[in-house]
PDB file of N, CA and C in Angstrom:
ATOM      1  N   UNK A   1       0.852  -1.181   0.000  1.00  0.00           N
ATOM      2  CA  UNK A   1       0.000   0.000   0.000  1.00  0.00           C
ATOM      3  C   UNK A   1       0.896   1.242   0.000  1.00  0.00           C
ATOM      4  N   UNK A   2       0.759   2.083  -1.133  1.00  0.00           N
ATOM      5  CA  UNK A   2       1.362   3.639  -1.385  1.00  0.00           C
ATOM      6  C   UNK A   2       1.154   4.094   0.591  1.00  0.00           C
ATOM      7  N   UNK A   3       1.701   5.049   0.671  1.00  0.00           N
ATOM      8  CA  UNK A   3       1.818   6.230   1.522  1.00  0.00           C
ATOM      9  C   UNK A   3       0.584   7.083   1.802  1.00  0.00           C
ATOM     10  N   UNK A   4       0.346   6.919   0.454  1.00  0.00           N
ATOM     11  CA  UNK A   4      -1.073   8.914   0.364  1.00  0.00           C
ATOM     12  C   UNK A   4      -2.292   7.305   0.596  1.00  0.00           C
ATOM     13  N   UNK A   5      -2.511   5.643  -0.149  1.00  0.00           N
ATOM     14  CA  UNK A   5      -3.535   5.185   0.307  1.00  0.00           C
ATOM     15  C   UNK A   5      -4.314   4.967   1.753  1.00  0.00           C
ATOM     16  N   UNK A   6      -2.848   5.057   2.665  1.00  0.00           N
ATOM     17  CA  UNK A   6      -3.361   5.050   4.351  1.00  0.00           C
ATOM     18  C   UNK A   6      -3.744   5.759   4.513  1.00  0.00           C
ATOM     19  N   UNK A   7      -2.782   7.661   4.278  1.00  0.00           N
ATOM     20  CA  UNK A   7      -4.189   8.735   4.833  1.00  0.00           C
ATOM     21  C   UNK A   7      -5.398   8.988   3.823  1.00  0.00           C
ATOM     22  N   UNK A   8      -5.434   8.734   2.541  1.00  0.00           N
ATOM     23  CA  UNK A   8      -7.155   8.516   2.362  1.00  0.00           C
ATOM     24  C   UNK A   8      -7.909   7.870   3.194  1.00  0.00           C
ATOM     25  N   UNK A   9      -7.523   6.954   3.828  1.00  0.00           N
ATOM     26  CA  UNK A   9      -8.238   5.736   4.461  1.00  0.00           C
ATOM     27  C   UNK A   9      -8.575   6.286   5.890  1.00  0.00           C
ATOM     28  N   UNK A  10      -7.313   6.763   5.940  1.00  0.00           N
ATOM     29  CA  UNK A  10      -7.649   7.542   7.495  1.00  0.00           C
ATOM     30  C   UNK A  10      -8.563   8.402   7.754  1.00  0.00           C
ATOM     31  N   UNK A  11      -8.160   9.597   6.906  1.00  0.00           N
ATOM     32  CA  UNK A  11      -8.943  10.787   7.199  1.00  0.00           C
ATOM     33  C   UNK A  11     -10.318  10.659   6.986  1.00  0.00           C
ATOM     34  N   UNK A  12     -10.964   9.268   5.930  1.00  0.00           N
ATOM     35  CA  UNK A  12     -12.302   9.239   5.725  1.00  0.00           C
ATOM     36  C   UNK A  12     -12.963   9.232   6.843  1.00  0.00           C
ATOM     37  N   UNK A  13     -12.269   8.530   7.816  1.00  0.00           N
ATOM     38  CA  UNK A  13     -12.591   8.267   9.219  1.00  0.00           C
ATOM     39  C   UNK A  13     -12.616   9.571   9.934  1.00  0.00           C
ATOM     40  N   UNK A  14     -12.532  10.875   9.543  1.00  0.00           N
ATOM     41  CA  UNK A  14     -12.759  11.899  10.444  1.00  0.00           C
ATOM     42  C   UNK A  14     -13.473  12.908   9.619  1.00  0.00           C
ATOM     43  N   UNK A  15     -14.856  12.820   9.261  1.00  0.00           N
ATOM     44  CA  UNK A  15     -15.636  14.041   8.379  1.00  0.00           C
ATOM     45  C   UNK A  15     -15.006  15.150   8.402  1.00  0.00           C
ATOM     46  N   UNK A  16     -15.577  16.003   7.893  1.00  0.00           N
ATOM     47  CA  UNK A  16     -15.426  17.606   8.316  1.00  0.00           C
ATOM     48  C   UNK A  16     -14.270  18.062   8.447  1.00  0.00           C
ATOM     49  N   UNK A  17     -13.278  17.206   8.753  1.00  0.00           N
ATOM     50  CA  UNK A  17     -11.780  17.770   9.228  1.00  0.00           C
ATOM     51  C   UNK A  17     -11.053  19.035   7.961  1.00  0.00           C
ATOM     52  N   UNK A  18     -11.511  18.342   6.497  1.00  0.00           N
ATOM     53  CA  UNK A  18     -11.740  19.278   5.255  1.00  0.00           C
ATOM     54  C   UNK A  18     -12.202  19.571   4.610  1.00  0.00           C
ATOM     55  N   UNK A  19     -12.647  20.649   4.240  1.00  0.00           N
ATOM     56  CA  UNK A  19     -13.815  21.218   3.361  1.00  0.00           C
ATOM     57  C   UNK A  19     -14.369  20.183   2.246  1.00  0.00           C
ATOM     58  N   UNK A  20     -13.648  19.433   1.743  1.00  0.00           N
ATOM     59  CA  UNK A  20     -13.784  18.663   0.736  1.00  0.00           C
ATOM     60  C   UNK A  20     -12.857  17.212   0.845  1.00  0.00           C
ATOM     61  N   UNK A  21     -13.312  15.719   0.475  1.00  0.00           N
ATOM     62  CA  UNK A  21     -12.634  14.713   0.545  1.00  0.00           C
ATOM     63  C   UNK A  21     -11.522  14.906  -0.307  1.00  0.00           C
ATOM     64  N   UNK A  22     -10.378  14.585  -0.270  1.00  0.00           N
ATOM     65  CA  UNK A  22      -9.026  14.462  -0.574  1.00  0.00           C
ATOM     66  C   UNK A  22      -8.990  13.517  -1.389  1.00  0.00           C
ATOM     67  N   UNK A  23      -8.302  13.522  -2.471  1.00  0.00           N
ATOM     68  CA  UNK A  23      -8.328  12.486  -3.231  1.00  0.00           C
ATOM     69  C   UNK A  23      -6.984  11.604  -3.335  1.00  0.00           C
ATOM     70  N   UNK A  24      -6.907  10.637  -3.803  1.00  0.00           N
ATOM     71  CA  UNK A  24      -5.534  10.110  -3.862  1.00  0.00           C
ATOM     72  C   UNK A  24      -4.575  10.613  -4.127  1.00  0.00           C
ATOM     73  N   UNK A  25      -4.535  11.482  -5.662  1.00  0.00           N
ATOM     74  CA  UNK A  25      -3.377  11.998  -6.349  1.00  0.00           C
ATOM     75  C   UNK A  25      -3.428  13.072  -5.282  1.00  0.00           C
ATOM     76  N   UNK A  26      -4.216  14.277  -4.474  1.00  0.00           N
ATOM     77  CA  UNK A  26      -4.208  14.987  -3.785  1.00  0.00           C
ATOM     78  C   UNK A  26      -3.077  14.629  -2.838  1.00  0.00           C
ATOM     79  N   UNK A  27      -3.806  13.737  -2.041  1.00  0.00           N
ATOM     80  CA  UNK A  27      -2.474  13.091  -1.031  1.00  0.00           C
ATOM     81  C   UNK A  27      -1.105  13.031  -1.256  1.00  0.00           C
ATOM     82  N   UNK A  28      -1.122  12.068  -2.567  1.00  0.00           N
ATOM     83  CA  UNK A  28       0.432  11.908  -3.271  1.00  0.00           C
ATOM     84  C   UNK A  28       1.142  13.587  -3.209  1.00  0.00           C
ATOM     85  N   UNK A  29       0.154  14.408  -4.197  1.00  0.00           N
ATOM     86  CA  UNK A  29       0.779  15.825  -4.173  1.00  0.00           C
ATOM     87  C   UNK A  29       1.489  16.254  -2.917  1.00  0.00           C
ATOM     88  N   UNK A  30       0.525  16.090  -1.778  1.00  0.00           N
ATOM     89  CA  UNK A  30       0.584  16.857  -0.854  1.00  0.00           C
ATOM     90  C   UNK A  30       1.791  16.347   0.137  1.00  0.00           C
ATOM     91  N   UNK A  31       1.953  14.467   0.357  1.00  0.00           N
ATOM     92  CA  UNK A  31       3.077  13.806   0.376  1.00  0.00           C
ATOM     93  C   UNK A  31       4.581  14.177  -0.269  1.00  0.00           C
ATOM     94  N   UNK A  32       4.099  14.560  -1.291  1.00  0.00           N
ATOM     95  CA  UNK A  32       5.693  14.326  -2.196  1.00  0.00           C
ATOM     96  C   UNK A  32       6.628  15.741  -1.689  1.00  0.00           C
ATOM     97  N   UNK A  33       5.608  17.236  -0.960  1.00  0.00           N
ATOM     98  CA  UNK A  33       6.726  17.647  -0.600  1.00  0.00           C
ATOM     99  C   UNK A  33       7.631  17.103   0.396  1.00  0.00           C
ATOM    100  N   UNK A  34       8.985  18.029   0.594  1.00  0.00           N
ATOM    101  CA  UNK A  34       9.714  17.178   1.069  1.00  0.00           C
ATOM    102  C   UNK A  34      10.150  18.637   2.402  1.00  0.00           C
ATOM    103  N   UNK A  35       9.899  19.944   1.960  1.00  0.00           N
ATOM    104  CA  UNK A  35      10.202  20.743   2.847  1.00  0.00           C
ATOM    105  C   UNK A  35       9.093  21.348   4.043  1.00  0.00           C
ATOM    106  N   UNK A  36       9.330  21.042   5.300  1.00  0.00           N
ATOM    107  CA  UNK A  36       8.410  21.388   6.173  1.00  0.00           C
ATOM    108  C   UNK A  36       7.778  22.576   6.496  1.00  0.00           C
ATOM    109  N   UNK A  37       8.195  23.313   5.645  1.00  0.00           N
ATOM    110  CA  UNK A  37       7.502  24.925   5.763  1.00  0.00           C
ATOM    111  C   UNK A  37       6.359  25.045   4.693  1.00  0.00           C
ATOM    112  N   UNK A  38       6.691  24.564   3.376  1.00  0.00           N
ATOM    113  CA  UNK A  38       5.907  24.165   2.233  1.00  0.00           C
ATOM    114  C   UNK A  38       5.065  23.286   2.681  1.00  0.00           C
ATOM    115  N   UNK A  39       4.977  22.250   3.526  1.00  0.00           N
ATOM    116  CA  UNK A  39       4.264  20.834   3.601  1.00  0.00           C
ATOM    117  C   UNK A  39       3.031  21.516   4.703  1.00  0.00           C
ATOM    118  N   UNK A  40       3.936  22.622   5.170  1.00  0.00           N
ATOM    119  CA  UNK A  40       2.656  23.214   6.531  1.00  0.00           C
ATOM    120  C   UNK A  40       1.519  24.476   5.646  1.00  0.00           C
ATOM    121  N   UNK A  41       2.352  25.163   4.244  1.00  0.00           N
ATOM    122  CA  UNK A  41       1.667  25.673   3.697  1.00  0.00           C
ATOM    123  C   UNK A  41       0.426  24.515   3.004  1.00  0.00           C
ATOM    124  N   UNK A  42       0.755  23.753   2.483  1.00  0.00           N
ATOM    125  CA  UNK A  42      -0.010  22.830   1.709  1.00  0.00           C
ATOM    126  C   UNK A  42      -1.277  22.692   2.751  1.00  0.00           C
ATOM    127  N   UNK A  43      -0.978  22.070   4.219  1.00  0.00           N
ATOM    128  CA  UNK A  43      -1.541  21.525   5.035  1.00  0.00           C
ATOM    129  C   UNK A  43      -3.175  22.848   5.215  1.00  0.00           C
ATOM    130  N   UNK A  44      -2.312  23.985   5.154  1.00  0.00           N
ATOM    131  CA  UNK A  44      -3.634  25.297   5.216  1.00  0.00           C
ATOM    132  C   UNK A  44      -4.101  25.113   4.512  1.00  0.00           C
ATOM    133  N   UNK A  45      -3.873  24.963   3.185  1.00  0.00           N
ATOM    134  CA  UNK A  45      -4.648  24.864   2.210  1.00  0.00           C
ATOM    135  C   UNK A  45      -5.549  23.794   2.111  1.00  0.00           C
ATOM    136  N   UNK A  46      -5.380  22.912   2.564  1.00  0.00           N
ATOM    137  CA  UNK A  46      -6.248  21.772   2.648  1.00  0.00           C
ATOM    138  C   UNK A  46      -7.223  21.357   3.862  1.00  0.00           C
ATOM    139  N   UNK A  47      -6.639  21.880   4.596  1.00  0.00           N
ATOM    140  CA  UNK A  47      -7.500  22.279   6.150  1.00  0.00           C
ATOM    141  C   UNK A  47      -7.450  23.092   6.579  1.00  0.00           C
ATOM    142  N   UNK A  48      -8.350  24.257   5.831  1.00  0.00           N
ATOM    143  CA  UNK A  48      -8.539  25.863   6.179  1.00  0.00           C
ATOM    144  C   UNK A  48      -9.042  25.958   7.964  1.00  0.00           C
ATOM    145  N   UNK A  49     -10.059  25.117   8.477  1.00  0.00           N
ATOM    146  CA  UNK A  49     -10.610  25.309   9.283  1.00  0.00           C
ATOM    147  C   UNK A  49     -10.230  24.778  10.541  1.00  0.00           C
ATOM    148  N   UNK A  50      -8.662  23.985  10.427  1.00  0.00           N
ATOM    149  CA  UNK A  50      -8.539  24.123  11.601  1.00  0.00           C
ATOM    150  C   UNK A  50      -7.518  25.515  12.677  1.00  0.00           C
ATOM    151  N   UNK A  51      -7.134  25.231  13.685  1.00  0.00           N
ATOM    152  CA  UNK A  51      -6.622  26.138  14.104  1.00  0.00           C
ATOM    153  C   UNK A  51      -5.248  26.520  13.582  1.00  0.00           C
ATOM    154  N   UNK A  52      -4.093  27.527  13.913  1.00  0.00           N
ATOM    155  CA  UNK A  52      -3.075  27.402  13.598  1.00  0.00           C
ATOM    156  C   UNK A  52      -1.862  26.177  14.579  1.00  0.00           C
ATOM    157  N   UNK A  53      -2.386  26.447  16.336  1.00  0.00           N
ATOM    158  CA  UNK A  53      -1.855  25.098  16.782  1.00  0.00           C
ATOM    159  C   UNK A  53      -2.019  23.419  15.669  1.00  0.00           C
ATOM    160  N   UNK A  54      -3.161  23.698  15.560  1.00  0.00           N
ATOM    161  CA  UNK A  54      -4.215  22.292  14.659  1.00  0.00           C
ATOM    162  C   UNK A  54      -3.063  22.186  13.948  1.00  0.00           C
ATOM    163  N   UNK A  55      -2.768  22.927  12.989  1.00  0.00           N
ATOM    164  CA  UNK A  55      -2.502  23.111  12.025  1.00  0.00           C
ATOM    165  C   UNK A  55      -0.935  22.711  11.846  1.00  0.00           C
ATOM    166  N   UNK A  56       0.172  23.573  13.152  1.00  0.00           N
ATOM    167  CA  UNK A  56       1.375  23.161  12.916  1.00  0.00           C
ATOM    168  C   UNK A  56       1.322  20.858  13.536  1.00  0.00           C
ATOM    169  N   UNK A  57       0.098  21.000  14.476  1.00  0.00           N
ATOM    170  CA  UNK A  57       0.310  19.434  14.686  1.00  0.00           C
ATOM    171  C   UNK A  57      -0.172  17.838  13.541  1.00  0.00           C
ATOM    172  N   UNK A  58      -0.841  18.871  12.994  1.00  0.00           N
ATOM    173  CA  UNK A  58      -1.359  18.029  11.790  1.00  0.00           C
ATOM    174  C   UNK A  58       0.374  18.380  10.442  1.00  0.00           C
ATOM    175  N   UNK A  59       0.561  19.371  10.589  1.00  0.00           N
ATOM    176  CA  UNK A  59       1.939  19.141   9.316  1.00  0.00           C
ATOM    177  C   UNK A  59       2.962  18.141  10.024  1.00  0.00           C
ATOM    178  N   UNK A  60       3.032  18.516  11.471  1.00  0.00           N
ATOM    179  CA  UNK A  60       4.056  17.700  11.939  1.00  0.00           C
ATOM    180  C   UNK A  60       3.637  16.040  11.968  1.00  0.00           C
ATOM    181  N   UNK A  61       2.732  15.900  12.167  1.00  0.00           N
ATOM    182  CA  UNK A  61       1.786  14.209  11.782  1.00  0.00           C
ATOM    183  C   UNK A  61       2.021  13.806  10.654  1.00  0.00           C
ATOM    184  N   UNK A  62       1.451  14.839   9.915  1.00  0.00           N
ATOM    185  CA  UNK A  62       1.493  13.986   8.229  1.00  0.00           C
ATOM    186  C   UNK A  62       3.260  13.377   8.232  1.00  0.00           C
ATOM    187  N   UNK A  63       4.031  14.969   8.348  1.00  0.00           N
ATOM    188  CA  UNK A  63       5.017  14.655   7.898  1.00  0.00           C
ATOM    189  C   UNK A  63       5.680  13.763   8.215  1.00  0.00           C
ATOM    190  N   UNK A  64       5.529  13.511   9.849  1.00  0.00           N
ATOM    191  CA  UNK A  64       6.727  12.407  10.439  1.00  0.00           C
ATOM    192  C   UNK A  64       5.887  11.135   9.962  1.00  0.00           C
ATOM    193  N   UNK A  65       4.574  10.621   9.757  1.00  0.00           N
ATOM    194  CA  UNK A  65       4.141   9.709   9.296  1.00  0.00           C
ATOM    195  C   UNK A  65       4.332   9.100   7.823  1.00  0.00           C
ATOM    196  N   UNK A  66       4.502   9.985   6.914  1.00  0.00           N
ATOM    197  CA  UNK A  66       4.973   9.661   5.700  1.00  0.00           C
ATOM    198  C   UNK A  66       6.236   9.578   5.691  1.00  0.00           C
ATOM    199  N   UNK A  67       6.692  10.221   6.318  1.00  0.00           N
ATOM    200  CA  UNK A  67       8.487   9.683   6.633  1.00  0.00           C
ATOM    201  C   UNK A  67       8.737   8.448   6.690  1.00  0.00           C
ATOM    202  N   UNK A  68       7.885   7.940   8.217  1.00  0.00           N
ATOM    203  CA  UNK A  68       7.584   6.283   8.241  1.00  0.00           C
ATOM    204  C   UNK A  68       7.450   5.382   7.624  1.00  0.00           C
ATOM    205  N   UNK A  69       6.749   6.001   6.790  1.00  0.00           N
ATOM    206  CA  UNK A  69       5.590   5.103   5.727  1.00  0.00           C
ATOM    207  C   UNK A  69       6.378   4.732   4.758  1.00  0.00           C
ATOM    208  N   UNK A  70       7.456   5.921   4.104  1.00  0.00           N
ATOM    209  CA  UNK A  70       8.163   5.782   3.118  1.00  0.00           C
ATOM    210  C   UNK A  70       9.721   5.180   3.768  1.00  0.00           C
ATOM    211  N   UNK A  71       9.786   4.635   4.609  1.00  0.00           N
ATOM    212  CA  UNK A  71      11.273   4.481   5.023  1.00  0.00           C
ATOM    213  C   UNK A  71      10.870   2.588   5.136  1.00  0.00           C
ATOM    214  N   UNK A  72       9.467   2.197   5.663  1.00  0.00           N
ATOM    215  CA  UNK A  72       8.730   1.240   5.928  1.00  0.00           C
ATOM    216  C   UNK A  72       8.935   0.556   4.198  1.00  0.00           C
ATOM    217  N   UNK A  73       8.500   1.532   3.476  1.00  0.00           N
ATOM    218  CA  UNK A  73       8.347   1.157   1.898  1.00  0.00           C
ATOM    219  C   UNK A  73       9.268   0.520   1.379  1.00  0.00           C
ATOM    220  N   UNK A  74      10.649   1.728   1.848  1.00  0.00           N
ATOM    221  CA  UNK A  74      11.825   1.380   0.958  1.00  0.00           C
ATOM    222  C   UNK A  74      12.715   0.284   1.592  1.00  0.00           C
ATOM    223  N   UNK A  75      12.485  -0.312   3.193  1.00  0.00           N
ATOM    224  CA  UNK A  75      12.774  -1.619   3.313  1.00  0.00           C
ATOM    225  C   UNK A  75      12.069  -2.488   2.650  1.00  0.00           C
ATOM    226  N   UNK A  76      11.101  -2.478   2.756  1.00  0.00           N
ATOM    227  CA  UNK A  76      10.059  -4.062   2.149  1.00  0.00           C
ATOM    228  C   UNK A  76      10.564  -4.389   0.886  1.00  0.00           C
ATOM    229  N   UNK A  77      11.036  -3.136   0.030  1.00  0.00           N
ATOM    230  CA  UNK A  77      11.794  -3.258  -1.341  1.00  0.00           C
ATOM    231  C   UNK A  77      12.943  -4.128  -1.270  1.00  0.00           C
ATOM    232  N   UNK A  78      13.780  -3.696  -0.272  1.00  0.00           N
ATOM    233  CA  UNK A  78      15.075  -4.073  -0.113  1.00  0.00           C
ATOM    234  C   UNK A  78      14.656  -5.527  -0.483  1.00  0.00           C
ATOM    235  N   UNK A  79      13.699  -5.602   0.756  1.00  0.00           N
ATOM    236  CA  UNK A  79      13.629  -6.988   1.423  1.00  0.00           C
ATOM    237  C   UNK A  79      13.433  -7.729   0.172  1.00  0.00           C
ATOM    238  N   UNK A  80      12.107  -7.309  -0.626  1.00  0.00           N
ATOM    239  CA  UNK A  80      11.783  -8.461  -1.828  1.00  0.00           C
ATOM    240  C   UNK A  80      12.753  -8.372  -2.577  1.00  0.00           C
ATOM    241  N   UNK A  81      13.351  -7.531  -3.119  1.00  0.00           N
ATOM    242  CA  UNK A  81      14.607  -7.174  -4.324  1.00  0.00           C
ATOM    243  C   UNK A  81      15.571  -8.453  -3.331  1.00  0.00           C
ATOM    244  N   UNK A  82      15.915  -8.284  -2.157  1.00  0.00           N
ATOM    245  CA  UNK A  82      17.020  -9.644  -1.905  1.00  0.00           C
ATOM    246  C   UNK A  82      16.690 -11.156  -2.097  1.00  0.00           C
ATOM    247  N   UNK A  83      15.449 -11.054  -1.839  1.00  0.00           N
ATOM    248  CA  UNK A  83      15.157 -12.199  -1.992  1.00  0.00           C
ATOM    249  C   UNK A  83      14.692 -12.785  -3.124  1.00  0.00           C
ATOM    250  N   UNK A  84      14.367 -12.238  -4.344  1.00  0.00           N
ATOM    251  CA  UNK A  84      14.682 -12.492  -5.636  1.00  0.00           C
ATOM    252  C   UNK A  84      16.206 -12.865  -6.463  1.00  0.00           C
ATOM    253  N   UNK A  85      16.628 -11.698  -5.457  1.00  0.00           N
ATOM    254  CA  UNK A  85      18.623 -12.299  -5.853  1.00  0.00           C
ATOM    255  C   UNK A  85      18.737 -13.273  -6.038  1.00  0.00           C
ATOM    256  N   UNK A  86      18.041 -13.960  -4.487  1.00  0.00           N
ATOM    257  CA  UNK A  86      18.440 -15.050  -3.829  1.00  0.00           C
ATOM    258  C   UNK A  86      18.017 -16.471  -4.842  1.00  0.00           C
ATOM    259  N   UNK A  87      16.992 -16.364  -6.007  1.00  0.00           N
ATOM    260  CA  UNK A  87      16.278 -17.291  -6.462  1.00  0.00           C
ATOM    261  C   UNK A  87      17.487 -18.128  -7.532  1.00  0.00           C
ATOM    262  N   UNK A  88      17.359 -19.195  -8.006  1.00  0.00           N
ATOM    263  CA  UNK A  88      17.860 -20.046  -8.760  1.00  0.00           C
ATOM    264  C   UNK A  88      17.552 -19.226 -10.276  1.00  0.00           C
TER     265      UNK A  88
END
């Protein structure tokens, strides 16, 4: 499972949190930055209505979570890529 498919999955689980449901490629977009000042601008933009506290704890969530997500990713790669080596 991509990165941006968990928080679709997630956030469905919390209505209202944004003006409008998020879409996949949305997520991806909003994932792929990589700088935390940009990633907290994005984050306003997509959740006008919460607070500005809200707001720096939700950039800091996404971000350290997709960090995870993508560090989670790029082992499992490792992992299958070795073990294909490994085949006859």
């Amino acid at each position: 499972m991509r990165p941006a498919e968990h928080f679709v999955k997630f956030f469905r689980q919390l209505p209202g949190l944004s003006y409008k449901v998020l879409t996949l490629e949305e997520w991806e977009d909003l994932l792929s930055v990589e700088d935390r000042i940009d990633f907290r601008s994005r984050v306003e933009e997509y959740f006008p209505t919460l607070t500005d506290a809200e707001k720096d704890r939700m950039a800091q969530f996404l971000y350290d979570k997709n960090q995870e997500l993508l560090r989670e990713s790029g082992e499992q790669e490792e992992e299958e890529g070795g073990l294909e080596g490994n085949k006859p």
